[in-house]
N, C-alpha and C. Protein backbone atom coordinates (compact mmCIF):
# COMPACT_ATOMS: atom_id res chain seq x y z
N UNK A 1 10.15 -45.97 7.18
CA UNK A 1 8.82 -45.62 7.56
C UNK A 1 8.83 -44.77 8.84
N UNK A 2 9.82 -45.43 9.93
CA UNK A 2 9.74 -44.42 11.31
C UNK A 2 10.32 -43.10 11.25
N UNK A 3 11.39 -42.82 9.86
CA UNK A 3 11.91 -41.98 9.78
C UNK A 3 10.96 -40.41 8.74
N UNK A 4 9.93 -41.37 8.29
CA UNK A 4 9.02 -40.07 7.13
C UNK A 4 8.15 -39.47 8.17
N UNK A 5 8.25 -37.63 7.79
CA UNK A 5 7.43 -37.15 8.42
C UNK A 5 6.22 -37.38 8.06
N UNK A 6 5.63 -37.16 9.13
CA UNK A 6 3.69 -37.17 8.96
C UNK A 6 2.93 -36.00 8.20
N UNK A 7 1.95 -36.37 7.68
CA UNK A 7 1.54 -35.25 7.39
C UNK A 7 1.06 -34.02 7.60
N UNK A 8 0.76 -34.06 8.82
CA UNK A 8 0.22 -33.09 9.91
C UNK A 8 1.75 -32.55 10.41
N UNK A 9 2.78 -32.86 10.77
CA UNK A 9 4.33 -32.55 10.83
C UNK A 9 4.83 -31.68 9.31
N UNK A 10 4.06 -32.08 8.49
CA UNK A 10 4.30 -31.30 6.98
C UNK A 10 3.71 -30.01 7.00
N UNK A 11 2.28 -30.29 7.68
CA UNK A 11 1.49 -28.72 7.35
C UNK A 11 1.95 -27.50 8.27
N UNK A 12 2.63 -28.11 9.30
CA UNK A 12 3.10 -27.69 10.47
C UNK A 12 4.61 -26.84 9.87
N UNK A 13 5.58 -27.69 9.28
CA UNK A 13 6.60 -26.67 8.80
C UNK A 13 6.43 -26.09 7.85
N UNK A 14 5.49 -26.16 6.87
CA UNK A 14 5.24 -25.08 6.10
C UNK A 14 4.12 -24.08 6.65
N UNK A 15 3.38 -24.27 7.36
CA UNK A 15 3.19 -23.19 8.01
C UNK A 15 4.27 -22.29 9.04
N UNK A 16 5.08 -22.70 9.50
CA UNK A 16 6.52 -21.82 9.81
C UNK A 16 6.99 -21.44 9.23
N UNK A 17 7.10 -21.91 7.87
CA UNK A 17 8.40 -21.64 7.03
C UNK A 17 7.65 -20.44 6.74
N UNK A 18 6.42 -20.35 6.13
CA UNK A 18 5.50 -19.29 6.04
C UNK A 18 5.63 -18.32 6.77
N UNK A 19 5.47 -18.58 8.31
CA UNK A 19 5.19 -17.67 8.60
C UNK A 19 6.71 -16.89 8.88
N UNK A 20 7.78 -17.64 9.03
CA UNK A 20 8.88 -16.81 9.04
C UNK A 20 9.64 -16.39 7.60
N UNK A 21 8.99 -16.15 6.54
CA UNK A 21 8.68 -15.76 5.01
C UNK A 21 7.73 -14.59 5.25
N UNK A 22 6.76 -14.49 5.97
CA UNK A 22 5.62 -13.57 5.62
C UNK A 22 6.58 -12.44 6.07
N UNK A 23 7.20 -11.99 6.82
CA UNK A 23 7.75 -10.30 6.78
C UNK A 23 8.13 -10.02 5.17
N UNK A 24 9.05 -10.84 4.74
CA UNK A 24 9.47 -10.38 3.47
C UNK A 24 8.56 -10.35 2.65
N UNK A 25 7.61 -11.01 2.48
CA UNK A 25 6.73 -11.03 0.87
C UNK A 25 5.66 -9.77 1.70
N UNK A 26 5.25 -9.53 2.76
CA UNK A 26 4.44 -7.91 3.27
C UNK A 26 4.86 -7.39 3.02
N UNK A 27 6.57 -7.06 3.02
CA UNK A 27 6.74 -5.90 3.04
C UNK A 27 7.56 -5.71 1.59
N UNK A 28 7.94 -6.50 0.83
CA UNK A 28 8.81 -6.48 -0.15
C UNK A 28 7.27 -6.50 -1.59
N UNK A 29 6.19 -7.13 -1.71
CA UNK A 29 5.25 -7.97 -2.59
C UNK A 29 4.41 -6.78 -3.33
N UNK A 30 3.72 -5.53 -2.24
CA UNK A 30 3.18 -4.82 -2.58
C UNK A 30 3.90 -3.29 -3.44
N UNK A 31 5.17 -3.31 -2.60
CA UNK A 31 6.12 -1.98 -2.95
C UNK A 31 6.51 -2.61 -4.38
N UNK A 32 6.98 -3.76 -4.08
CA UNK A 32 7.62 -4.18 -5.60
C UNK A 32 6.44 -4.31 -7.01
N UNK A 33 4.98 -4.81 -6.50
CA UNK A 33 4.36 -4.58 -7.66
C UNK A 33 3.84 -3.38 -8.48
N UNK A 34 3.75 -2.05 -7.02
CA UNK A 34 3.23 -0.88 -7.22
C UNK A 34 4.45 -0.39 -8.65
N UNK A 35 5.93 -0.68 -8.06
CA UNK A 35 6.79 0.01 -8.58
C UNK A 35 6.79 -0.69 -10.16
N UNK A 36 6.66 -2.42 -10.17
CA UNK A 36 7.03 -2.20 -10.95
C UNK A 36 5.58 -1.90 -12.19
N UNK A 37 4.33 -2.21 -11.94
CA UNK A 37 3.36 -2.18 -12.86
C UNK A 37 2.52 -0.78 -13.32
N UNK A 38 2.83 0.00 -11.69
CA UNK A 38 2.42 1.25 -12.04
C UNK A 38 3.00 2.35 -12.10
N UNK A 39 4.33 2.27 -12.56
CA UNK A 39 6.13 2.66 -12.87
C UNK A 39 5.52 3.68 -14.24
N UNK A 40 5.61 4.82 -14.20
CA UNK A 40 5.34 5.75 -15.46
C UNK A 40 6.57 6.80 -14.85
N UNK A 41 6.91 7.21 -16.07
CA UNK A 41 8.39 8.81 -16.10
C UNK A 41 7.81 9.88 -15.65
N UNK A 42 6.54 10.39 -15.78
CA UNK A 42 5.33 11.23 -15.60
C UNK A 42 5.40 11.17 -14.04
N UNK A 43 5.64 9.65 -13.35
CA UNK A 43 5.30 9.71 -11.73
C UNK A 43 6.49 10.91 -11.41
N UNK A 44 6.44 11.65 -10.17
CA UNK A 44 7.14 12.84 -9.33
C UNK A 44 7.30 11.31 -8.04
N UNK A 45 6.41 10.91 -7.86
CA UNK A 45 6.41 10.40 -6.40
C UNK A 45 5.20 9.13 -6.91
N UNK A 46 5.41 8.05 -6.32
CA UNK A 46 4.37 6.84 -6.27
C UNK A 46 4.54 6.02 -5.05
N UNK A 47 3.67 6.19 -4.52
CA UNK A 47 3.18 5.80 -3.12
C UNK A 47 2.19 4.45 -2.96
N UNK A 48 3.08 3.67 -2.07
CA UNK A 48 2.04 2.09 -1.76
C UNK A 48 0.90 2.03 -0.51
N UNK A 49 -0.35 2.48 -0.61
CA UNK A 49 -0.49 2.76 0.38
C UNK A 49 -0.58 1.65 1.47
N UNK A 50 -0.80 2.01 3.29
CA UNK A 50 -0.47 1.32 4.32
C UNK A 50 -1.79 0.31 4.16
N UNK A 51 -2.72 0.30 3.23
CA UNK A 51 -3.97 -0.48 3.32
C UNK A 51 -3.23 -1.61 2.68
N UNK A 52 -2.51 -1.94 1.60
CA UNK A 52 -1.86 -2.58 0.62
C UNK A 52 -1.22 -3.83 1.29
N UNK A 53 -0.31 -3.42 2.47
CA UNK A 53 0.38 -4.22 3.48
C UNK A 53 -0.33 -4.91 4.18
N UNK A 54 -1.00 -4.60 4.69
CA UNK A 54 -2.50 -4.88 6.12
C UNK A 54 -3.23 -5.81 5.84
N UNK A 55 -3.45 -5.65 3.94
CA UNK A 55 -4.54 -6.57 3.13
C UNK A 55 -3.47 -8.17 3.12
N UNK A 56 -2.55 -7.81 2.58
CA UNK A 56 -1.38 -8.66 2.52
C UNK A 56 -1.22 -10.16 4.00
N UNK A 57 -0.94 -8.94 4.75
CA UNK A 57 -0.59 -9.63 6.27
C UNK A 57 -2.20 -10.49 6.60
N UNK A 58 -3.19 -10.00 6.23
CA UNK A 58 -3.97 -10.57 6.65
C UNK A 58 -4.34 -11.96 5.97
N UNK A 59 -4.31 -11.73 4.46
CA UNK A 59 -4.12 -13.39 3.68
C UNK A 59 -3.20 -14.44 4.03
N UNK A 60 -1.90 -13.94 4.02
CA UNK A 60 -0.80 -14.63 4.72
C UNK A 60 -1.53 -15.60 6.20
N UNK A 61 -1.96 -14.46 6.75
CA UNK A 61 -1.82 -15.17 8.17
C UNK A 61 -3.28 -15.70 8.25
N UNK A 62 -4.07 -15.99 7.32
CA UNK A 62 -5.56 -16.92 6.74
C UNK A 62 -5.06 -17.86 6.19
N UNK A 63 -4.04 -18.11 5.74
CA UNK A 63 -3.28 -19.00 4.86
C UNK A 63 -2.59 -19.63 6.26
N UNK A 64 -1.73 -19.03 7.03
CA UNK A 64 -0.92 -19.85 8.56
C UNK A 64 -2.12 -20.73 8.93
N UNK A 65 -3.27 -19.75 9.46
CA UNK A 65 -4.16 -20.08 10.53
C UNK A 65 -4.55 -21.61 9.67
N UNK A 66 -4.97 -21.85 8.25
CA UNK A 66 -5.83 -22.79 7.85
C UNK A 66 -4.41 -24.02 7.91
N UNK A 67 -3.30 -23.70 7.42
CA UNK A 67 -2.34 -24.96 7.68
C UNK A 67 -2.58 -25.48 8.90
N UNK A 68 -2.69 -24.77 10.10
CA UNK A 68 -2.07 -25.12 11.57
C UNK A 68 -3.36 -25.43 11.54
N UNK A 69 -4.73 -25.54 11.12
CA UNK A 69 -6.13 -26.38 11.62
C UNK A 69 -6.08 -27.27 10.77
N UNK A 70 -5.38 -27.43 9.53
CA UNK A 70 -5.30 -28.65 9.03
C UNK A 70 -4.40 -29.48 9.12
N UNK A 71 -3.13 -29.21 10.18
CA UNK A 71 -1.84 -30.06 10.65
C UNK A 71 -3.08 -30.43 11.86
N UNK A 72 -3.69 -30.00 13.11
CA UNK A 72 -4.50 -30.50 14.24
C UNK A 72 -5.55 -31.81 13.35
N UNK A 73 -6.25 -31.40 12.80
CA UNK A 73 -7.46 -32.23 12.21
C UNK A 73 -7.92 -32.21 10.70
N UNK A 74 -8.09 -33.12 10.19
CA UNK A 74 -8.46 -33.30 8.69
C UNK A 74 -9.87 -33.93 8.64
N UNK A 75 -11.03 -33.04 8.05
CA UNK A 75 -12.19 -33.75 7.82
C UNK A 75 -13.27 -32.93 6.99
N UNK A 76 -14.44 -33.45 6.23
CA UNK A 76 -15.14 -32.70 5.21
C UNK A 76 -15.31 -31.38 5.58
N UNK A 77 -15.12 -30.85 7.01
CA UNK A 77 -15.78 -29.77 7.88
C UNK A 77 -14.18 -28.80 7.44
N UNK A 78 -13.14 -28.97 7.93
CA UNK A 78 -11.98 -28.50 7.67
C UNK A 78 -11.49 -28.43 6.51
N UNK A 79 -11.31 -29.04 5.65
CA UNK A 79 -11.22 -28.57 4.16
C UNK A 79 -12.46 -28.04 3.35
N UNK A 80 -13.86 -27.88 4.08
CA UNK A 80 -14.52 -26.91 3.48
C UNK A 80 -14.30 -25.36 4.12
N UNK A 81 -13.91 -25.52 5.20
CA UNK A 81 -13.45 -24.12 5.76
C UNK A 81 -11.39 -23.67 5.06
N UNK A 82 -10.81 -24.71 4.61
CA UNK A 82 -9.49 -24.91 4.00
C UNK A 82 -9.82 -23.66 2.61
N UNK A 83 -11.08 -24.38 2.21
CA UNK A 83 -11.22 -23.92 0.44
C UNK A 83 -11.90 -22.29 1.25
N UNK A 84 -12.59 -21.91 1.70
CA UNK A 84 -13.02 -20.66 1.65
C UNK A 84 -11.79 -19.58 2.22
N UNK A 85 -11.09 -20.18 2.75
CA UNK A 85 -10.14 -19.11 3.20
C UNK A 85 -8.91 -19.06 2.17
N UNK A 86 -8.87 -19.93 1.43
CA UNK A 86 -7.85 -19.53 0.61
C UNK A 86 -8.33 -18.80 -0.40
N UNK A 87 -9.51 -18.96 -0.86
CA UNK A 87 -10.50 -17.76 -1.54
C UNK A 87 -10.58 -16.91 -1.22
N UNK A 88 -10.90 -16.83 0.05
CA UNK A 88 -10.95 -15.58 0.73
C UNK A 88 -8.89 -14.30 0.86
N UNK A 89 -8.15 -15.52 1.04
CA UNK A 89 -6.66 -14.99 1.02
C UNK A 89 -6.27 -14.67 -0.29
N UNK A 90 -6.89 -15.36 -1.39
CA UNK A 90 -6.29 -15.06 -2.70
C UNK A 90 -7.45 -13.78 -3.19
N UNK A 91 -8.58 -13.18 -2.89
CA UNK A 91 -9.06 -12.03 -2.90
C UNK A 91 -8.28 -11.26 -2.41
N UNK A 92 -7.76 -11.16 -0.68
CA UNK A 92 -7.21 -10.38 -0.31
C UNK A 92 -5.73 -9.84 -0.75
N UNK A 93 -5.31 -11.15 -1.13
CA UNK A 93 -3.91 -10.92 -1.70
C UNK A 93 -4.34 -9.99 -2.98
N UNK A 94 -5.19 -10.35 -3.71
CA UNK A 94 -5.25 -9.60 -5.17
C UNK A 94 -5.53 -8.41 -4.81
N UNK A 95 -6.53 -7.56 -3.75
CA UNK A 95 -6.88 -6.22 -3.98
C UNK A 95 -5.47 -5.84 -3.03
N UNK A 96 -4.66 -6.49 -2.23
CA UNK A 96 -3.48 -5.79 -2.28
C UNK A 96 -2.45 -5.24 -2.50
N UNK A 97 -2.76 -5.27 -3.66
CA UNK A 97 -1.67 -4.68 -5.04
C UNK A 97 -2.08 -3.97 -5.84
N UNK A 98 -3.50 -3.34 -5.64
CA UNK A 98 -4.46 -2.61 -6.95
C UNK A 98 -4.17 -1.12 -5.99
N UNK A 99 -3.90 -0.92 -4.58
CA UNK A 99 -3.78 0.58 -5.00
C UNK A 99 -2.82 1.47 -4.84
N UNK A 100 -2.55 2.45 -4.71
CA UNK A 100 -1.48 3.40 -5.37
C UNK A 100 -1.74 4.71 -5.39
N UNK A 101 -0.93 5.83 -4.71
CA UNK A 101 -1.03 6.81 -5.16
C UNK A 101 -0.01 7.71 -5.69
N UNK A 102 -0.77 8.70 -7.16
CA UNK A 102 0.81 8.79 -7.78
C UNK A 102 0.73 10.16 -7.88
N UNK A 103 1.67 11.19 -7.88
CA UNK A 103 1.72 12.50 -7.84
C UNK A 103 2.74 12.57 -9.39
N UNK A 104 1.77 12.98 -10.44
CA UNK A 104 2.84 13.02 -12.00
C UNK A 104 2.80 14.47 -12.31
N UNK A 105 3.26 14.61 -13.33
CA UNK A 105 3.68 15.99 -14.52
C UNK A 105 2.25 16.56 -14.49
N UNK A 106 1.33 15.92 -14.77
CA UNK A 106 -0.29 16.76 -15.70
C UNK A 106 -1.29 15.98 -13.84
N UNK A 107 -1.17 15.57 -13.18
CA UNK A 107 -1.91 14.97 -12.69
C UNK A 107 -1.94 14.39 -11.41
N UNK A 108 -2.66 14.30 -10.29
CA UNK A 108 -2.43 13.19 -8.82
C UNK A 108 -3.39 12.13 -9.12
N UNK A 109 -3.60 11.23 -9.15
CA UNK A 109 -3.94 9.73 -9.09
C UNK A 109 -4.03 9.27 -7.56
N UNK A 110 -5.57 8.98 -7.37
CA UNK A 110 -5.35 7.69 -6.25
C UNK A 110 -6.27 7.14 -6.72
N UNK A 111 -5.57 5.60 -6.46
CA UNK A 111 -6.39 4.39 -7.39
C UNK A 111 -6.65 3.50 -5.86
N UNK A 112 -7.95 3.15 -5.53
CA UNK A 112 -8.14 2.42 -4.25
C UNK A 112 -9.00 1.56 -5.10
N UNK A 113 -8.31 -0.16 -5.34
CA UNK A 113 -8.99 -1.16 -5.33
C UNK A 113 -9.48 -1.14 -7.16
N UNK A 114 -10.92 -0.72 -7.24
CA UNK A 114 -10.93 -0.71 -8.15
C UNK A 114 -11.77 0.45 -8.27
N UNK A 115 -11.21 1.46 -8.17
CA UNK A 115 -11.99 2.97 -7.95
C UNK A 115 -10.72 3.68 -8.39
N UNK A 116 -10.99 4.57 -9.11
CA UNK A 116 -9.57 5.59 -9.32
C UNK A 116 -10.00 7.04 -9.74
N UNK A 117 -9.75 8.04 -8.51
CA UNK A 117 -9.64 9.78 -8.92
C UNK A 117 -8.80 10.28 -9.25
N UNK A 118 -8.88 11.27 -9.97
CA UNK A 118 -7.67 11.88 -10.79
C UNK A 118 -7.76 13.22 -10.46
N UNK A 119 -6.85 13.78 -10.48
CA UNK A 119 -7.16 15.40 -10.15
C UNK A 119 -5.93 15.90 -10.71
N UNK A 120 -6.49 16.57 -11.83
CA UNK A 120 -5.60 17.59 -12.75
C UNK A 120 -4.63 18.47 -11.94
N UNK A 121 -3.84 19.20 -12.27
CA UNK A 121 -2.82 20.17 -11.56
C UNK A 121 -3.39 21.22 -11.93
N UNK A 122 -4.18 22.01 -13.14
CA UNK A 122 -4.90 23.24 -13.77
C UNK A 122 -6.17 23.10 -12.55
N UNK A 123 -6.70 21.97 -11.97
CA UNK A 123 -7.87 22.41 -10.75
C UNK A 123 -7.69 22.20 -9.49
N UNK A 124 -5.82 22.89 -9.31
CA UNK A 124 -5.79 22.67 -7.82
C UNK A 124 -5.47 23.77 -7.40
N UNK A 125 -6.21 24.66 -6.49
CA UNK A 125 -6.28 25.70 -6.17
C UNK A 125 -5.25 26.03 -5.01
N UNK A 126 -4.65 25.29 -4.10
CA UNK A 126 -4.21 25.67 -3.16
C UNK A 126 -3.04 24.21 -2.62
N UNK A 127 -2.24 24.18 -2.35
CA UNK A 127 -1.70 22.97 -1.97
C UNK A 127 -0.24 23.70 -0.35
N UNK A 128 -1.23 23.36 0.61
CA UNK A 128 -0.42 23.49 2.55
C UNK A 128 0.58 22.62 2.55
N UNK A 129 1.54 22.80 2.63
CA UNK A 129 3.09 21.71 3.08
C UNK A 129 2.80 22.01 4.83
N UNK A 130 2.56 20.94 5.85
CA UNK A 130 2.99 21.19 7.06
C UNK A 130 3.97 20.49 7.56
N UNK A 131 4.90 20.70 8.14
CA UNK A 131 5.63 19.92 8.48
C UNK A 131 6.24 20.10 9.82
N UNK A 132 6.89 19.08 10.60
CA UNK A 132 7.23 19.19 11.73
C UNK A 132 8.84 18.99 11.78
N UNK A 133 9.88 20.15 12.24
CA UNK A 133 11.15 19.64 12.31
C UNK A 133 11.93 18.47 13.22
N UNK A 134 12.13 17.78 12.44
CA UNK A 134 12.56 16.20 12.19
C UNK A 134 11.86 15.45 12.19
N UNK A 135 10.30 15.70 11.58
CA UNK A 135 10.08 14.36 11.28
C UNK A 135 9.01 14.55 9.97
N UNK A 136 8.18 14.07 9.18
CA UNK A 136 7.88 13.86 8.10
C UNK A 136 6.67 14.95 7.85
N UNK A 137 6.26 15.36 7.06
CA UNK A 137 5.82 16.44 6.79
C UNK A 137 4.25 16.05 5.78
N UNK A 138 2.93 17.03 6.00
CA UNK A 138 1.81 16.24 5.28
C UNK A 138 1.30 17.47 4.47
N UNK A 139 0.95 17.22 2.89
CA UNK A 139 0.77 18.01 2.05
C UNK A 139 -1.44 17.63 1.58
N UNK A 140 -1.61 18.80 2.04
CA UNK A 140 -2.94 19.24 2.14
C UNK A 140 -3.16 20.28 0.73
N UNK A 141 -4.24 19.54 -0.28
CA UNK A 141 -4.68 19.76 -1.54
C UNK A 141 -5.82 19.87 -1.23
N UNK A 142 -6.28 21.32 -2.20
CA UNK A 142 -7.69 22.16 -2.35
C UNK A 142 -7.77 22.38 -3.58
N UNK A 143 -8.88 21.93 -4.14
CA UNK A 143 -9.52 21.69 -5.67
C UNK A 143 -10.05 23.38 -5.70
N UNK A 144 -10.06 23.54 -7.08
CA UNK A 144 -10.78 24.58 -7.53
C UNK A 144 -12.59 24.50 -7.06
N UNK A 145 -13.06 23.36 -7.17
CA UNK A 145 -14.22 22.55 -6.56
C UNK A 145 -14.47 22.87 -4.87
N UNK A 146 -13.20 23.04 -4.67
CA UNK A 146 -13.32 23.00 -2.91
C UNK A 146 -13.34 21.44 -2.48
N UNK A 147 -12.61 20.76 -3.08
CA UNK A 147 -12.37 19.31 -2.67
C UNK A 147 -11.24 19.28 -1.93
N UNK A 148 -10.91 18.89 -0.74
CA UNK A 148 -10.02 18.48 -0.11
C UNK A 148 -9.56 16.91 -0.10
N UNK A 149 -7.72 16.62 -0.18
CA UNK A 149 -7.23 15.98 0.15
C UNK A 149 -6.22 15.78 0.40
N UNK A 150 -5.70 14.51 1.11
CA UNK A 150 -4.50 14.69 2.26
C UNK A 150 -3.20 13.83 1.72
N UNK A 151 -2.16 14.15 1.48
CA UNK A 151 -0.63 13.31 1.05
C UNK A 151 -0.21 13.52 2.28
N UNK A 152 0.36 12.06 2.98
CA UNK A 152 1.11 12.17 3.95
C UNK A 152 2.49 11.88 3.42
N UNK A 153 4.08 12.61 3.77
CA UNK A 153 4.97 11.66 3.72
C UNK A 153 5.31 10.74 4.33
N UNK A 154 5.88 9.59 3.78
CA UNK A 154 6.11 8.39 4.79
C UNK A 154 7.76 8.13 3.90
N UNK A 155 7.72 7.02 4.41
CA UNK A 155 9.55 6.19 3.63
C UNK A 155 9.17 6.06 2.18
N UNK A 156 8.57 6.28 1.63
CA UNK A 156 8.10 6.40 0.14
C UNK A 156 8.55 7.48 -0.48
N UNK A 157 8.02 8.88 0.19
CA UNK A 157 8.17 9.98 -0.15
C UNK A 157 8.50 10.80 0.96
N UNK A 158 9.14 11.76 0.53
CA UNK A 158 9.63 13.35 1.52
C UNK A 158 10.71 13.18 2.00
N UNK A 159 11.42 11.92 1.37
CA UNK A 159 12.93 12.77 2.18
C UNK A 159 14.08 13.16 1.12
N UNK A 160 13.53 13.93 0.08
CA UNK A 160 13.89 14.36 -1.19
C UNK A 160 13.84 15.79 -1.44
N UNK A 161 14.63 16.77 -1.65
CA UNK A 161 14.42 17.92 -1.86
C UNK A 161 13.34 18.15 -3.00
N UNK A 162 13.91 17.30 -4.13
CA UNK A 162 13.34 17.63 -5.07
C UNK A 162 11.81 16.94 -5.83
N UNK A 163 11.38 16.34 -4.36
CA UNK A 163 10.21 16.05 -4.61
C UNK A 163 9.41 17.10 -4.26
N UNK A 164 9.58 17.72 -2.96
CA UNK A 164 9.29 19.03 -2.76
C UNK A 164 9.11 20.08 -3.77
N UNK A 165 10.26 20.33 -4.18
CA UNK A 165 10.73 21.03 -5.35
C UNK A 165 9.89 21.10 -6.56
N UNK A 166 9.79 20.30 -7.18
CA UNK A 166 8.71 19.28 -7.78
C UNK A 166 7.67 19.85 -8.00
N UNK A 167 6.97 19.81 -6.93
CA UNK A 167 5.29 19.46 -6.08
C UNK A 167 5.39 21.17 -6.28
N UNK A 168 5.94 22.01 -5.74
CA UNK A 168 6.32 23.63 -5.94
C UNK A 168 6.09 24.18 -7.17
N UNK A 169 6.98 23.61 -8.14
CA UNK A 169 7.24 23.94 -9.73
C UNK A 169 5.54 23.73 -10.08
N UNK A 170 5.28 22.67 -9.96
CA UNK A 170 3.93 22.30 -10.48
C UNK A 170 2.68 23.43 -9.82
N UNK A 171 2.96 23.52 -8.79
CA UNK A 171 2.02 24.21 -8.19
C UNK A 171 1.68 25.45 -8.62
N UNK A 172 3.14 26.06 -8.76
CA UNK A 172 3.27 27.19 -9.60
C UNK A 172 3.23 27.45 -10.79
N UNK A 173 3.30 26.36 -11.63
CA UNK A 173 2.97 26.81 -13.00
C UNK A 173 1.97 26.46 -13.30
N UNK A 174 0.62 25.94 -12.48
CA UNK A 174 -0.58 25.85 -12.99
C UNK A 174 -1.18 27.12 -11.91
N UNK A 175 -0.95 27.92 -11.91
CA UNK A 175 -1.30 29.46 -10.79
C UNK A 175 -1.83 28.81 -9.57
N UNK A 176 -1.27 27.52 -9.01
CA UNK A 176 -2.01 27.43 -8.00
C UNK A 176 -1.35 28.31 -6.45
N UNK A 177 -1.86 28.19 -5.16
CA UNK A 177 -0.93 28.84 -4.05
C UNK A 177 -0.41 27.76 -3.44
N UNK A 178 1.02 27.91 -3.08
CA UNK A 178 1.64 26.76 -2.12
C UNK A 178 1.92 27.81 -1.01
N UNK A 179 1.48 27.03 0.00
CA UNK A 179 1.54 27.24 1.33
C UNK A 179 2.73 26.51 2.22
N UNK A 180 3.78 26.77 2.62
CA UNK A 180 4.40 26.18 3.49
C UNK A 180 4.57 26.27 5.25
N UNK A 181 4.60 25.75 5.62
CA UNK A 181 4.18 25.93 7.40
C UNK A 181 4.94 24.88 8.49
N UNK A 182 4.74 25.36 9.62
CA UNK A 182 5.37 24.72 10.33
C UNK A 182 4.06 24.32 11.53
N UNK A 183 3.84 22.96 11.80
CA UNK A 183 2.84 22.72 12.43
C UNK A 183 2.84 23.18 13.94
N UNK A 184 1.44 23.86 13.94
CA UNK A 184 1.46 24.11 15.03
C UNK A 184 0.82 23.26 16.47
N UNK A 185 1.43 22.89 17.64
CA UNK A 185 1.24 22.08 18.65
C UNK A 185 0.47 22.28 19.28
């Protein structure tokens, strides 16, 4: 009996164990579902975006915070605030894996949440490479529409010739203009 932990000593190491677990499942949970569910031959490049992680870290650590108030005190008041935050963490966990952006063969895709634009390669009029020497470079898209939008590279994408390459071929065989540049300071 003197030797069983308590229960409040229970919520307490699994909230550690948690929280020294949460780097890996942030940073490993979202890349790995993007890749593997929204994985098409068509993708050039598929990108997790930085909202994906953020959403992540924040359930996780709604999930720490409610262990460590329920290792301090247990009462109708605390497990009704127990149940809304894990509702609230298992929302957040879920829209952290819904978005994605994908640069394919016929098409760019960004899917945020549960919203998704598509933009053909035949209505992109103009596509700016800027980039800065040694460090990551941001690709600026102009719709036939006059719609603007922004691809940054990050550790996902751009340190590939032939994603570049790629993004070029395409550009050019739907008559669009690629612009390449060097940013100016």
């Amino acid at each position: 009996m003197l030797n069983e932990l308590s229960p409040n000593g229970k919520l307490f190491i699994i909230a550690i164990a948690l929280l020294l677990l949460s780097p890996i499942i942030v940073f490993m949970l979202p890349f790995t579902i993007s890749q593997t569910f929204y994985f098409s031959s068509d993708n050039i490049v598929l990108i997790t975006p930085i909202s994906n992680f953020t959403m992540l870290f924040l359930a996780i650590t709604l999930i720490i915070l409610t262990l460590i108030i329920l290792g301090f005190k247990r009462n109708k008041y605390t497990y009704l605030i127990t149940i809304i935050t894990i509702v609230s963490s298992l929302v957040l966990g879920y829209f952290s894996v819904l978005s994605y952006i994908a640069i394919q063969n016929t098409q760019i895709v960004f899917k945020e949440y549960l919203h998704k634009t598509t933009y053909e390669w035949q209505n992109i009029k103009e596509v700016i490479y800027e980039y800065e020497t040694g460090t990551v470079g941001t690709y600026y898209f102009q719709t036939k529409n006059n719609e603007k939008f922004v691809i940054e590279e990050n550790g996902q994408f751009g340190f590939g010739p032939e994603e570049k390459s790629a993004i070029y071929n395409l550009t050019n065989e739907n008559g669009a203009i690629f612009i390449e540049r060097e940013k100016v300071k």
